[in-house]
C-alpha atoms as a PDB file:
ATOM      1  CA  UNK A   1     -95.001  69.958-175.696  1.00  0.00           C
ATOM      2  CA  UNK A   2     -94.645  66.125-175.621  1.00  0.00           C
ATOM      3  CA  UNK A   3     -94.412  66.513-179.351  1.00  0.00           C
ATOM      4  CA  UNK A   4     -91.329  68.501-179.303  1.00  0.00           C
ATOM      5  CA  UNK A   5     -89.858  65.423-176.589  1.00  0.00           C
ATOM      6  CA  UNK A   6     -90.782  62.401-178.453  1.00  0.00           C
ATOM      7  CA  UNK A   7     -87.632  62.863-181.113  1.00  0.00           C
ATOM      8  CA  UNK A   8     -85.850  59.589-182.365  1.00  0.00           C
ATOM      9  CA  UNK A   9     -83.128  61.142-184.013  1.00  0.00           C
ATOM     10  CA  UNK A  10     -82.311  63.859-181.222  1.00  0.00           C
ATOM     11  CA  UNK A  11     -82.249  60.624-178.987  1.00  0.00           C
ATOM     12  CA  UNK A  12     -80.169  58.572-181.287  1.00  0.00           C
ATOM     13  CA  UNK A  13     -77.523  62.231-181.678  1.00  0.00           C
ATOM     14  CA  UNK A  14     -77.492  62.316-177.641  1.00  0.00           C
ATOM     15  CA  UNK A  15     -76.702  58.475-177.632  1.00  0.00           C
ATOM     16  CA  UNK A  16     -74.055  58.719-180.106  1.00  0.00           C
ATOM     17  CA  UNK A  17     -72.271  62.175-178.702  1.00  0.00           C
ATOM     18  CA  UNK A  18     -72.041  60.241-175.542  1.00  0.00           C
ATOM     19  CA  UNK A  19     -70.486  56.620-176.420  1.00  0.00           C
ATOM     20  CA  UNK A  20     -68.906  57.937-179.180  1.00  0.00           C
ATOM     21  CA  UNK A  21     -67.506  61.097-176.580  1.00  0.00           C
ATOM     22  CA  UNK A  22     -66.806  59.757-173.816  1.00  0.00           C
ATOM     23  CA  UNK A  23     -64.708  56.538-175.492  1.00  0.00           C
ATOM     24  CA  UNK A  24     -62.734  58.819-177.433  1.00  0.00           C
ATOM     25  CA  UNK A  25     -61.270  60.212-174.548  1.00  0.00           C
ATOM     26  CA  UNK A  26     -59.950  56.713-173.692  1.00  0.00           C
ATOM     27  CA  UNK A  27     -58.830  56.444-177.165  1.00  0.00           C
ATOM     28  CA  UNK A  28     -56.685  60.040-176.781  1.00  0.00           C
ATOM     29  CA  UNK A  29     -55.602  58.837-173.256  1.00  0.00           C
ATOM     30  CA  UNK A  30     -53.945  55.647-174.656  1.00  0.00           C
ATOM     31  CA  UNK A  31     -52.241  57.709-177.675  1.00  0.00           C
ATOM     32  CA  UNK A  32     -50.751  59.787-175.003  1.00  0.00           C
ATOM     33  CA  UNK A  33     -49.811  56.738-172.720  1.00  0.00           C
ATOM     34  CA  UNK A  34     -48.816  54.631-175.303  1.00  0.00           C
ATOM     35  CA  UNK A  35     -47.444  52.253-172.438  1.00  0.00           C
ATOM     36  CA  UNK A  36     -50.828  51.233-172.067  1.00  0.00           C
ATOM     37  CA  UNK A  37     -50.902  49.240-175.362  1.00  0.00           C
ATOM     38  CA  UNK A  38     -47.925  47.412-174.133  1.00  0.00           C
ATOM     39  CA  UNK A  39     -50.215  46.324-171.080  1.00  0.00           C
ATOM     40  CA  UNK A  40     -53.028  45.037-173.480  1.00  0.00           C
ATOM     41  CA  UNK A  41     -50.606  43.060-175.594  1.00  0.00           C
ATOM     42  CA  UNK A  42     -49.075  41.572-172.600  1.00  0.00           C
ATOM     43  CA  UNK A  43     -52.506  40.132-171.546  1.00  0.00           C
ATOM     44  CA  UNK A  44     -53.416  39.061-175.060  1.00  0.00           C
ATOM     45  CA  UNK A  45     -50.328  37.115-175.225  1.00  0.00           C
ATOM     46  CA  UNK A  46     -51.132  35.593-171.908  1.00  0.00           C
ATOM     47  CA  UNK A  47     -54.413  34.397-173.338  1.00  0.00           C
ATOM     48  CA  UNK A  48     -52.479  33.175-176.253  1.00  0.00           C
ATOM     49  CA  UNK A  49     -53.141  35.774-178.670  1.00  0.00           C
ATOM     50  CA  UNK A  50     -50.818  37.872-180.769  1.00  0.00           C
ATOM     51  CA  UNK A  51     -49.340  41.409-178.976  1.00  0.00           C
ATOM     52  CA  UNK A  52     -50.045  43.104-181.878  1.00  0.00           C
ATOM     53  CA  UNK A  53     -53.590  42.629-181.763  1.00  0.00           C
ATOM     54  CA  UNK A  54     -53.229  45.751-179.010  1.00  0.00           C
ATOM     55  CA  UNK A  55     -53.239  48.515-181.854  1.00  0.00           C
ATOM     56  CA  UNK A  56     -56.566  47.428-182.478  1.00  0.00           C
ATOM     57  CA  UNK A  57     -57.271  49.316-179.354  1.00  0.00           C
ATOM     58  CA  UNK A  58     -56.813  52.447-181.737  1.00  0.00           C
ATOM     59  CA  UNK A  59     -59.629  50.997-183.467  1.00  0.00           C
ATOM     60  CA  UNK A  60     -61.866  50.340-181.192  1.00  0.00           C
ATOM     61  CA  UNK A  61     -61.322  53.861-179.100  1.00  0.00           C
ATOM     62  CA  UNK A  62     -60.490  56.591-181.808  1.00  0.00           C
ATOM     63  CA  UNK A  63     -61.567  55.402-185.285  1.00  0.00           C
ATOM     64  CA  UNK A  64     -64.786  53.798-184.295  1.00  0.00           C
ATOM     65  CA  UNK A  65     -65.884  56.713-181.687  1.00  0.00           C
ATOM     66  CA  UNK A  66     -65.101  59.181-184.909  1.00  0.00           C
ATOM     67  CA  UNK A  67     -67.437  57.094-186.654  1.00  0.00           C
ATOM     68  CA  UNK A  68     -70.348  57.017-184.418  1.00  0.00           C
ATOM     69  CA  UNK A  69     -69.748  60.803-183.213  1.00  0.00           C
ATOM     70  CA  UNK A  70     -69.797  62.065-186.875  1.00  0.00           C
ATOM     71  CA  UNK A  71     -72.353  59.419-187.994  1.00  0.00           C
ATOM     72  CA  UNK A  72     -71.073  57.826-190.917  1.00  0.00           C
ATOM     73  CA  UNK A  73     -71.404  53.681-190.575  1.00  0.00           C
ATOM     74  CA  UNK A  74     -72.092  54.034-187.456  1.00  0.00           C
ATOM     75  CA  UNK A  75     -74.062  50.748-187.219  1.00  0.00           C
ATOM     76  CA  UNK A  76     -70.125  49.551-187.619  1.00  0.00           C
ATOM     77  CA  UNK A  77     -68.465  52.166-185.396  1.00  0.00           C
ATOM     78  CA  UNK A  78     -70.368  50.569-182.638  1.00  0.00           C
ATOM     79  CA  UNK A  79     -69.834  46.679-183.532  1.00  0.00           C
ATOM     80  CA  UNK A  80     -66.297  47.734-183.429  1.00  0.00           C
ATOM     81  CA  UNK A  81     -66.703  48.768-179.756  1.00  0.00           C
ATOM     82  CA  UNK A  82     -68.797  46.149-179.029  1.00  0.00           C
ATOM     83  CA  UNK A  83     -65.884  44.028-180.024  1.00  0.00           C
ATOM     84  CA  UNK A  84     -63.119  46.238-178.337  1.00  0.00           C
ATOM     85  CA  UNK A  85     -65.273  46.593-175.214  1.00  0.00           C
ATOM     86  CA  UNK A  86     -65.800  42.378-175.269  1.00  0.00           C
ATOM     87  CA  UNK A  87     -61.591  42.215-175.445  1.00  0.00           C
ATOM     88  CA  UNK A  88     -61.029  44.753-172.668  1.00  0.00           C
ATOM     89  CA  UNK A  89     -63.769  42.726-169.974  1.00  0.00           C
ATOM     90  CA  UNK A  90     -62.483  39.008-171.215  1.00  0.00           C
ATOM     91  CA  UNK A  91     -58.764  40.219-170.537  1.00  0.00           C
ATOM     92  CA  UNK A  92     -58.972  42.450-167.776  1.00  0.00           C
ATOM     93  CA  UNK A  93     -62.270  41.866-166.300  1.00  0.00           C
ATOM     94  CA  UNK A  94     -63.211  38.776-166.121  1.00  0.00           C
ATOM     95  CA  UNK A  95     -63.495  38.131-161.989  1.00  0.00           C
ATOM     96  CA  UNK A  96     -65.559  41.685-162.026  1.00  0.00           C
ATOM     97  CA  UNK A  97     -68.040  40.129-163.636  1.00  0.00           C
ATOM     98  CA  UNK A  98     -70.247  39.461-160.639  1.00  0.00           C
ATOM     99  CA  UNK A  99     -68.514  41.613-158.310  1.00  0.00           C
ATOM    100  CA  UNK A 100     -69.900  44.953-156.996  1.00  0.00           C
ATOM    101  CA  UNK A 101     -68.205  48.393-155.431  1.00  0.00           C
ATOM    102  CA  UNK A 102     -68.220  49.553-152.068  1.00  0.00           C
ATOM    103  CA  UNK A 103     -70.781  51.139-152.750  1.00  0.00           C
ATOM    104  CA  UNK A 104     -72.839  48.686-154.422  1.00  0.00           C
ATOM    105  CA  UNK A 105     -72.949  49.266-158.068  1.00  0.00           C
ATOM    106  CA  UNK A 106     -71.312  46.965-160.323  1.00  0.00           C
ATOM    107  CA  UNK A 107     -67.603  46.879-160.595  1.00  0.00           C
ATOM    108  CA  UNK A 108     -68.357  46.868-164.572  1.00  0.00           C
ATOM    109  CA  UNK A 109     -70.698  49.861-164.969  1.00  0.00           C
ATOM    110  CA  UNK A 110     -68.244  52.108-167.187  1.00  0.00           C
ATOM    111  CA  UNK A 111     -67.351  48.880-169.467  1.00  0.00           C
ATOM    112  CA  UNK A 112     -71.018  48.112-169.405  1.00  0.00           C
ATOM    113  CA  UNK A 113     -71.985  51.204-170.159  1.00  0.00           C
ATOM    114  CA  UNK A 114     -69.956  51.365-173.159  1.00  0.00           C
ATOM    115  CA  UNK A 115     -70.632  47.843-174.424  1.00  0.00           C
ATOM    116  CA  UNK A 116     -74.607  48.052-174.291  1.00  0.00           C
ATOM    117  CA  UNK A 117     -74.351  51.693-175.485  1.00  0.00           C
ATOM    118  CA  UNK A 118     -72.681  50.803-178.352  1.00  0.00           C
ATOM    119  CA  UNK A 119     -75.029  47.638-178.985  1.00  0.00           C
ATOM    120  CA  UNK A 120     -77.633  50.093-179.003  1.00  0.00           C
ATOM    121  CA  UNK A 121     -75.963  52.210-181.487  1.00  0.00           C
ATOM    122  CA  UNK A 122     -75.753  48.868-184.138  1.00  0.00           C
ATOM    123  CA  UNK A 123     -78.935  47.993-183.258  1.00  0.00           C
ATOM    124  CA  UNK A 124     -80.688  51.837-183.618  1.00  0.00           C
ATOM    125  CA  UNK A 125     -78.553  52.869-186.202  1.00  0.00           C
ATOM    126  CA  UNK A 126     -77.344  56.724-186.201  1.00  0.00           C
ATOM    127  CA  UNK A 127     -80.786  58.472-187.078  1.00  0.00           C
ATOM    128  CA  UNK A 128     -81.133  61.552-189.428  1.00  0.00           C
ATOM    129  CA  UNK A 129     -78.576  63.786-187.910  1.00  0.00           C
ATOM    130  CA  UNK A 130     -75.386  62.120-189.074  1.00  0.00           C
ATOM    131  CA  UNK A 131     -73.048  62.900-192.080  1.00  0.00           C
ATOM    132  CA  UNK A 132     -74.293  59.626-193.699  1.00  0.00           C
ATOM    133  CA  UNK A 133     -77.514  57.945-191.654  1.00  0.00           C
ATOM    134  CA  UNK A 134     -77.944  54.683-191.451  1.00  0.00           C
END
């Protein structure tokens, strides 16, 4: 019985269906809303960055959760949320850091939750179940 619950690569599948999942849906949401893009590249450009570095948000949220979902490089899909996820708590963020909820978790859980999942992903790799593994 342990046997059959000591699986890497079902692990590494369940890790990856969920970052990869669950971020996609925030990738969808901003396609649908694409006002929202308009709110990143106003906050890049207050941090004296270029607006259009806001489509990278597609990046980070659609084409890199594709990656890691279907598991083909998706050692990169996750550095590319890693980097997106890095963006989005430097921007926005930033005076969460150290704050907790009302209820006494961390203000940050869902961004940290998606940055050190997808710093586990680069540093696990996919496993076998993926289209290419890594």
């Amino acid at each position: 019985m342990t046997d059959l619950l000591r699986n890497d690569a079902a692990g590494k599948l369940v890790l990856r269906l969920t970052v990869g999942g669950l971020m996609l849906f925030h990738g969808i949401s901003k396609l649908l809303h694409p006002g929202s893009v308009d709110f990143i590249g106003s906050k890049l450009g207050e941090a004296g960055l270029p607006a259009l570095l806001a489509y990278g948000v597609y990046v980070g949220e659609i084409l890199a959760p594709l990656m890691i979902i279907l598991g083909l490089l998706s050692r990169a899909g996750g550095a590319l949320i890693v980097v997106n996820m890095l963006f989005a708590i430097l921007l926005v963020h930033t005076g969460d850091i150290l704050a907790l909820t009302d209820h006494g978790g961390w203000r940050l859980e869902l961004q940290g939750f998606y940055l050190f999942g997808a710093l586990a992903i680069v540093l696990l790799g996919s496993g076998k179940y993926a289209i290419k593994p890594d």
